[in-house]
N, C-alpha and C. Protein backbone atom coordinates (compact mmCIF):
# COMPACT_ATOMS: atom_id res chain seq x y z
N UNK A 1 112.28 84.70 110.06
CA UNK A 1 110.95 84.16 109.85
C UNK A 1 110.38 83.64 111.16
N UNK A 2 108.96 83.79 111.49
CA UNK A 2 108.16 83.47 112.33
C UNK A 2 107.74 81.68 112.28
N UNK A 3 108.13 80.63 113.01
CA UNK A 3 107.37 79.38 113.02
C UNK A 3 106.44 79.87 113.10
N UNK A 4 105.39 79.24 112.50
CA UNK A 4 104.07 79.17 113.11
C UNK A 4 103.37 78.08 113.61
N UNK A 5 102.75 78.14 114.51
CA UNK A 5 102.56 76.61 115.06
C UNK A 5 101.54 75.87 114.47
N UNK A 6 101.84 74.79 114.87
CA UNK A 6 100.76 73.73 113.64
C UNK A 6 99.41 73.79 113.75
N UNK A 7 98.71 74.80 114.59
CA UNK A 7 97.61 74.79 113.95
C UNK A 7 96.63 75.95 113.33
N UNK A 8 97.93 76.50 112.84
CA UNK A 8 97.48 78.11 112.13
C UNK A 8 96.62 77.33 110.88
N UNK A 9 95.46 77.99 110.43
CA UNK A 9 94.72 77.65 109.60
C UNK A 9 95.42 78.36 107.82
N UNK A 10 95.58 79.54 108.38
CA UNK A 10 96.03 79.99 106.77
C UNK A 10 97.54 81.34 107.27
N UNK A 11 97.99 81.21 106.20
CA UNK A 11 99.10 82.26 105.95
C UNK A 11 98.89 83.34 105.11
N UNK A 12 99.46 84.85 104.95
CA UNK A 12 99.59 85.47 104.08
C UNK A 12 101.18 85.63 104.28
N UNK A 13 101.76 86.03 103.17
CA UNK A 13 103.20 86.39 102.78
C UNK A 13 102.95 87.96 102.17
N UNK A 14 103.63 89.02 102.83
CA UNK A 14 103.42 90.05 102.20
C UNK A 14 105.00 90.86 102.47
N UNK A 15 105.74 91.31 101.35
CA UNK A 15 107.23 91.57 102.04
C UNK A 15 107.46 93.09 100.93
N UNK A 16 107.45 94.30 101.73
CA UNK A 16 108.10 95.67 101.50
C UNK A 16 108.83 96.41 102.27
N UNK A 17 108.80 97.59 102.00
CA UNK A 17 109.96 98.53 103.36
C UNK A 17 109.21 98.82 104.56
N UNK A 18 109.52 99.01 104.96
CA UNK A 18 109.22 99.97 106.62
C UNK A 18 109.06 101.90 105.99
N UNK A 19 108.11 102.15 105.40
CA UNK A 19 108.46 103.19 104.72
C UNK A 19 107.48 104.12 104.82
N UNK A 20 107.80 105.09 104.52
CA UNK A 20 106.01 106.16 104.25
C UNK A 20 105.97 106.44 102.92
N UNK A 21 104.91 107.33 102.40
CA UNK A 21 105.15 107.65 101.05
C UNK A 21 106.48 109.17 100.67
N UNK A 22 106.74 110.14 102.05
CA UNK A 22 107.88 110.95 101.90
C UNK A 22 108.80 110.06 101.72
N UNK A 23 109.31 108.75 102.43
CA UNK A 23 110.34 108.35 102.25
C UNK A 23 110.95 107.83 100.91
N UNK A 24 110.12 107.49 100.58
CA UNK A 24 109.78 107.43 98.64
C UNK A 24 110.06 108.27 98.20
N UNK A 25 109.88 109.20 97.89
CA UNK A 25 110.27 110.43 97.13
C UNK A 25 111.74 110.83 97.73
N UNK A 26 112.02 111.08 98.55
CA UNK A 26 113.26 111.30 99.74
C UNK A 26 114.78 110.44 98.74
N UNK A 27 114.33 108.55 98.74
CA UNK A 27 114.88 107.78 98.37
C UNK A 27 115.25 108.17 97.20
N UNK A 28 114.07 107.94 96.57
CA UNK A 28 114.35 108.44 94.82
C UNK A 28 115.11 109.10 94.45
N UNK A 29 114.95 110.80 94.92
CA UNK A 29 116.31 112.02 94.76
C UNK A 29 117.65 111.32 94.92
N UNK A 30 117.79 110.35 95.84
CA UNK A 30 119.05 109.79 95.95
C UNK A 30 119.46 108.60 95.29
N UNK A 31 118.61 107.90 94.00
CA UNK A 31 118.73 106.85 93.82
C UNK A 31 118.47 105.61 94.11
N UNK A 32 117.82 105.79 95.72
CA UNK A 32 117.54 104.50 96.16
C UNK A 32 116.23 104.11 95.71
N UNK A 33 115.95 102.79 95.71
CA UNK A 33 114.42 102.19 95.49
C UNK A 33 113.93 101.46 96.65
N UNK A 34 112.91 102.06 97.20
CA UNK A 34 111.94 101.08 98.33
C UNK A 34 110.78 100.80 97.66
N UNK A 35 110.79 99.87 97.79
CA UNK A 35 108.85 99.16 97.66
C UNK A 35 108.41 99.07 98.91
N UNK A 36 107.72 99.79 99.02
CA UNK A 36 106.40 100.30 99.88
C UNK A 36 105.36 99.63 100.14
N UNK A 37 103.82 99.05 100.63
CA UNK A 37 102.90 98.43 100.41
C UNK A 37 102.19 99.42 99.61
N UNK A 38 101.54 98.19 98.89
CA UNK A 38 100.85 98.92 97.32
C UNK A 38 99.76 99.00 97.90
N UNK A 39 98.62 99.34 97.25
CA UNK A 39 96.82 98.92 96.90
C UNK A 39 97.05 97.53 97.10
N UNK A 40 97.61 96.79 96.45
CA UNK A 40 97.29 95.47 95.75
C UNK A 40 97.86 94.61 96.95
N UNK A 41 98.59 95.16 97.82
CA UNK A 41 98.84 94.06 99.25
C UNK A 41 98.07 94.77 99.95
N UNK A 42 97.27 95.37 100.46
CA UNK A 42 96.17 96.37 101.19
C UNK A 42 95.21 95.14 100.61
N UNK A 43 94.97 95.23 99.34
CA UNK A 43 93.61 94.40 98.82
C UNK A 43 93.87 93.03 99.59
N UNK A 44 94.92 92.37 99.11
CA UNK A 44 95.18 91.17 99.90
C UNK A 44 95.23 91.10 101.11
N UNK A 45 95.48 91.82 101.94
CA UNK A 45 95.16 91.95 103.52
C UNK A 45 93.75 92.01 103.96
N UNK A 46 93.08 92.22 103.09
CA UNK A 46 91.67 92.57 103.44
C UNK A 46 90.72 91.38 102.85
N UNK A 47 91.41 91.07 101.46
CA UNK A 47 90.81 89.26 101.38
C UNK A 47 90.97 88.60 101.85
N UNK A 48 92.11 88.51 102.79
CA UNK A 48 92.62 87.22 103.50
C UNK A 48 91.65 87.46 104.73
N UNK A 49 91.88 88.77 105.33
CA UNK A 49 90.97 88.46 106.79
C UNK A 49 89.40 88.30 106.42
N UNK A 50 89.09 88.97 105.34
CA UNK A 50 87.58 88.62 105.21
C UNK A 50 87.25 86.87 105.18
N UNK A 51 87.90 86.03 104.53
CA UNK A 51 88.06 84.79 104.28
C UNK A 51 88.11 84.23 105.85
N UNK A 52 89.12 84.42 106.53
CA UNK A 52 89.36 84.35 107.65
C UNK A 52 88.17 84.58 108.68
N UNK A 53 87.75 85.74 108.28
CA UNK A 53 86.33 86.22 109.40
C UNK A 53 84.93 85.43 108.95
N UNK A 54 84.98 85.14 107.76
CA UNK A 54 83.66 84.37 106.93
C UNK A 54 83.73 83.08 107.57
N UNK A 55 84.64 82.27 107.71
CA UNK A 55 85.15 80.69 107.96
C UNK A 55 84.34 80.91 109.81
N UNK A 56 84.44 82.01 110.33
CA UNK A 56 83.84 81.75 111.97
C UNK A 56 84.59 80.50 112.74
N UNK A 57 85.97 80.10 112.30
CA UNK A 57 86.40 79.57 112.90
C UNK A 57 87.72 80.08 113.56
N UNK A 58 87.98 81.48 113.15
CA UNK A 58 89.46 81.64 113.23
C UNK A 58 89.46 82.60 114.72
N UNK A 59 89.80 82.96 115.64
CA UNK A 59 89.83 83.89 117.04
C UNK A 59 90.92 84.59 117.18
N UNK A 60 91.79 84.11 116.17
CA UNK A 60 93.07 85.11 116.53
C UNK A 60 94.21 85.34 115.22
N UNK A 61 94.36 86.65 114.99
CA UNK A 61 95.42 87.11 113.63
C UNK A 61 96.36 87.41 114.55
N UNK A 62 97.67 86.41 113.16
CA UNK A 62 99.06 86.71 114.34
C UNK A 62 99.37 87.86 112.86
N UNK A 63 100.07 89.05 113.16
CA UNK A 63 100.64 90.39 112.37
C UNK A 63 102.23 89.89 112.67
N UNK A 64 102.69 89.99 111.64
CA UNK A 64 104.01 90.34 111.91
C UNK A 64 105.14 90.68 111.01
N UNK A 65 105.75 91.47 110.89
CA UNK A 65 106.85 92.12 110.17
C UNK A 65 108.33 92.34 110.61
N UNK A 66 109.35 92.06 110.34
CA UNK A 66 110.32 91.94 110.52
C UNK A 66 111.21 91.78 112.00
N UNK A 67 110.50 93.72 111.88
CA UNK A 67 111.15 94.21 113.56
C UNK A 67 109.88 93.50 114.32
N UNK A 68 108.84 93.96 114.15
CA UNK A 68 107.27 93.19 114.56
C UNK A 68 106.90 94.88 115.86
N UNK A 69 107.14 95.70 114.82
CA UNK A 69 106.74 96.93 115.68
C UNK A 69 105.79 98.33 114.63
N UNK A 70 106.18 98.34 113.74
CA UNK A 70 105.84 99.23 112.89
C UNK A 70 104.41 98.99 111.70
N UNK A 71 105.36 98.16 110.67
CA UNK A 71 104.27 97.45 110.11
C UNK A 71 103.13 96.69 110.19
N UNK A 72 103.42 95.80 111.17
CA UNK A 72 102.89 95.16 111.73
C UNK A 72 101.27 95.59 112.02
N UNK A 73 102.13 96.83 113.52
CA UNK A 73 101.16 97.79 113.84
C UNK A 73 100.19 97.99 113.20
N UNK A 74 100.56 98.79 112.04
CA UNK A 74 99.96 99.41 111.13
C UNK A 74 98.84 98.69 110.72
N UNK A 75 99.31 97.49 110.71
CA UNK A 75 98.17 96.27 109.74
C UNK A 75 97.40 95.83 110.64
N UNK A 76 97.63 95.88 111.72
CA UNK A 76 96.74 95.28 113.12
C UNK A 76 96.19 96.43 113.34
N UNK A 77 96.22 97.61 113.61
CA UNK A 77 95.02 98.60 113.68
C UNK A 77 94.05 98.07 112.85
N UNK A 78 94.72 98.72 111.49
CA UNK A 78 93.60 98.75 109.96
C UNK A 78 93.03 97.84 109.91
N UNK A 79 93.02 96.42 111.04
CA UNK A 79 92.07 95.26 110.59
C UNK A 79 90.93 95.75 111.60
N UNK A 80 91.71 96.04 113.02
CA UNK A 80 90.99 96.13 113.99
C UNK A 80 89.63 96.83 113.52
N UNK A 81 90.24 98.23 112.98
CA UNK A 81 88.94 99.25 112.72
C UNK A 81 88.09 98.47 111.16
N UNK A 82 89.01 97.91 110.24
CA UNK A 82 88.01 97.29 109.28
C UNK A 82 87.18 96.13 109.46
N UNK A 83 87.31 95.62 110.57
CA UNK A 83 86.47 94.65 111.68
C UNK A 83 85.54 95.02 112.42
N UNK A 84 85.50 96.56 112.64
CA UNK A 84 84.65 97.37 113.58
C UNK A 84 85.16 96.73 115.37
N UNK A 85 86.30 96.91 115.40
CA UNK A 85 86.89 96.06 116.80
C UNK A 85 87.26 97.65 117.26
N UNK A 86 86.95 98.59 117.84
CA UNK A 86 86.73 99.64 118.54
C UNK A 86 88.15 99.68 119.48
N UNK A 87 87.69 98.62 120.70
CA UNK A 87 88.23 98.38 121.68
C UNK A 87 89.66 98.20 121.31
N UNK A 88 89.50 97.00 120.55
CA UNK A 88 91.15 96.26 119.81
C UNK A 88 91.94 97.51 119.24
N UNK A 89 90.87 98.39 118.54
CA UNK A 89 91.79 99.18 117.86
C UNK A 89 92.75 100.27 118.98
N UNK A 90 92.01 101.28 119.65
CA UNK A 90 92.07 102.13 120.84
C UNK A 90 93.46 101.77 121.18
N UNK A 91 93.10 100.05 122.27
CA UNK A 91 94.37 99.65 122.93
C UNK A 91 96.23 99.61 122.00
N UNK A 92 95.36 99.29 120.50
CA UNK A 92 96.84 98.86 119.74
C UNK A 92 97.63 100.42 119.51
N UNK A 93 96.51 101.38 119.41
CA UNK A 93 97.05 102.35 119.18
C UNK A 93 97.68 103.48 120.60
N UNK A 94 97.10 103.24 121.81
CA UNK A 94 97.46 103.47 123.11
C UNK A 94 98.58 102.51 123.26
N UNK A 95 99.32 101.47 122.50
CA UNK A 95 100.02 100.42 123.29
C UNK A 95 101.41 100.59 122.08
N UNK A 96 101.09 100.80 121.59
CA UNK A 96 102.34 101.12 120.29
C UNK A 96 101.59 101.96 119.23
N UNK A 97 102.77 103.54 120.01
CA UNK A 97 101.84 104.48 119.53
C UNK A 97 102.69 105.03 118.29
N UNK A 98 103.60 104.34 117.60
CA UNK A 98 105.37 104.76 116.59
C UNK A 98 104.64 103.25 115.14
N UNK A 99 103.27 103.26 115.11
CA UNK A 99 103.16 102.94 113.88
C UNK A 99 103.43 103.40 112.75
N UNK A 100 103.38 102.52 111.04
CA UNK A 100 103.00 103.06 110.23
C UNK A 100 101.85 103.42 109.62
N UNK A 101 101.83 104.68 109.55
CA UNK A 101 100.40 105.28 109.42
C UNK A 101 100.03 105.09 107.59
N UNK A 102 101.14 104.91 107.41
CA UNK A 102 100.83 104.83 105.60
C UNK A 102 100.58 103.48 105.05
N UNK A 103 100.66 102.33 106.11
CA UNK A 103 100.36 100.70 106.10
C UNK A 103 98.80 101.16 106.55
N UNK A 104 99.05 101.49 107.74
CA UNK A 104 97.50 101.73 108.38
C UNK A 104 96.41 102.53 107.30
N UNK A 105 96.33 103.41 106.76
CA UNK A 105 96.06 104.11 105.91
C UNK A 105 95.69 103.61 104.58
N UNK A 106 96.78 102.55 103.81
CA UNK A 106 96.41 101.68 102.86
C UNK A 106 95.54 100.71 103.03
N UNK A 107 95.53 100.18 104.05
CA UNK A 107 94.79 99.01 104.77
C UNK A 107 93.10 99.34 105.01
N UNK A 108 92.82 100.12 105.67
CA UNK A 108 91.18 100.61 105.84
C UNK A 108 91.07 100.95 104.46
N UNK A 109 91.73 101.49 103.72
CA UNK A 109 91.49 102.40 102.50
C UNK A 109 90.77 101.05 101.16
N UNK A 110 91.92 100.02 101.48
CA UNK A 110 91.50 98.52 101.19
C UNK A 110 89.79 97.70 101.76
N UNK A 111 89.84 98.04 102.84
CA UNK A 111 88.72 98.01 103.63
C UNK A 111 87.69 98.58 102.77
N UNK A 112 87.52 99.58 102.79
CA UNK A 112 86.54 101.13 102.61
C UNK A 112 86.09 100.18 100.70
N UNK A 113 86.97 100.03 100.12
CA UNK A 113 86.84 99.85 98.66
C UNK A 113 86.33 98.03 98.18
N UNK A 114 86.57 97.60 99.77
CA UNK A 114 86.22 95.66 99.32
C UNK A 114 84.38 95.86 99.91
């Protein structure tokens, strides 16, 4: 777990695999079960920063997931571009280019539908 320092305004808690949707199906044939990010944590990613962006007080989203490389990623693009942050987005994706595209993907898709 990440401290966060005392003067983070708000938290989200959001906890699934590191996964795509092949890996799902992949798993399954073998018995295994991953939970994946749904719609319904996409939706919540996208209420929280809207809340966050409405308040005009907040300058900085900390992302982070386990390894703090993949998921993460993924969710820090999809805000970038559901923010219209151009620039932000470009660099995250020039700077860690081994995202998840199926976080990223759920996330605008969340965007696109709020």
């Amino acid at each position: 777990f990440v401290k966060l320092p005392e003067t983070a305004e708000a938290t989200l808690r959001l906890e699934f695999h590191d996964i795509s949707d092949n890996d799902v199906v992949q798993g399954a044939a073998q018995g295994l079960i991953f939970q994946q990010m749904s719609d319904s944590d996409a939706d919540e990613v996208v209420k929280f920063v809207r809340q966050l962006d409405a308040s005009n007080k907040v300058t900085t989203i900390l992302v982070h997931c386990q390894a703090g490389i993949s998921r993460s990623t993924g969710t820090a693009i999809a805000i970038a571009h559901g923010l219209n942050l151009a620039v932000m987005e470009s660099s995250l994706r020039d700077k860690h280019p081994h995202f998840n595209n199926d976080v990223r993907r759920r996330v605008e898709a969340a965007f696109e539908r709020a």
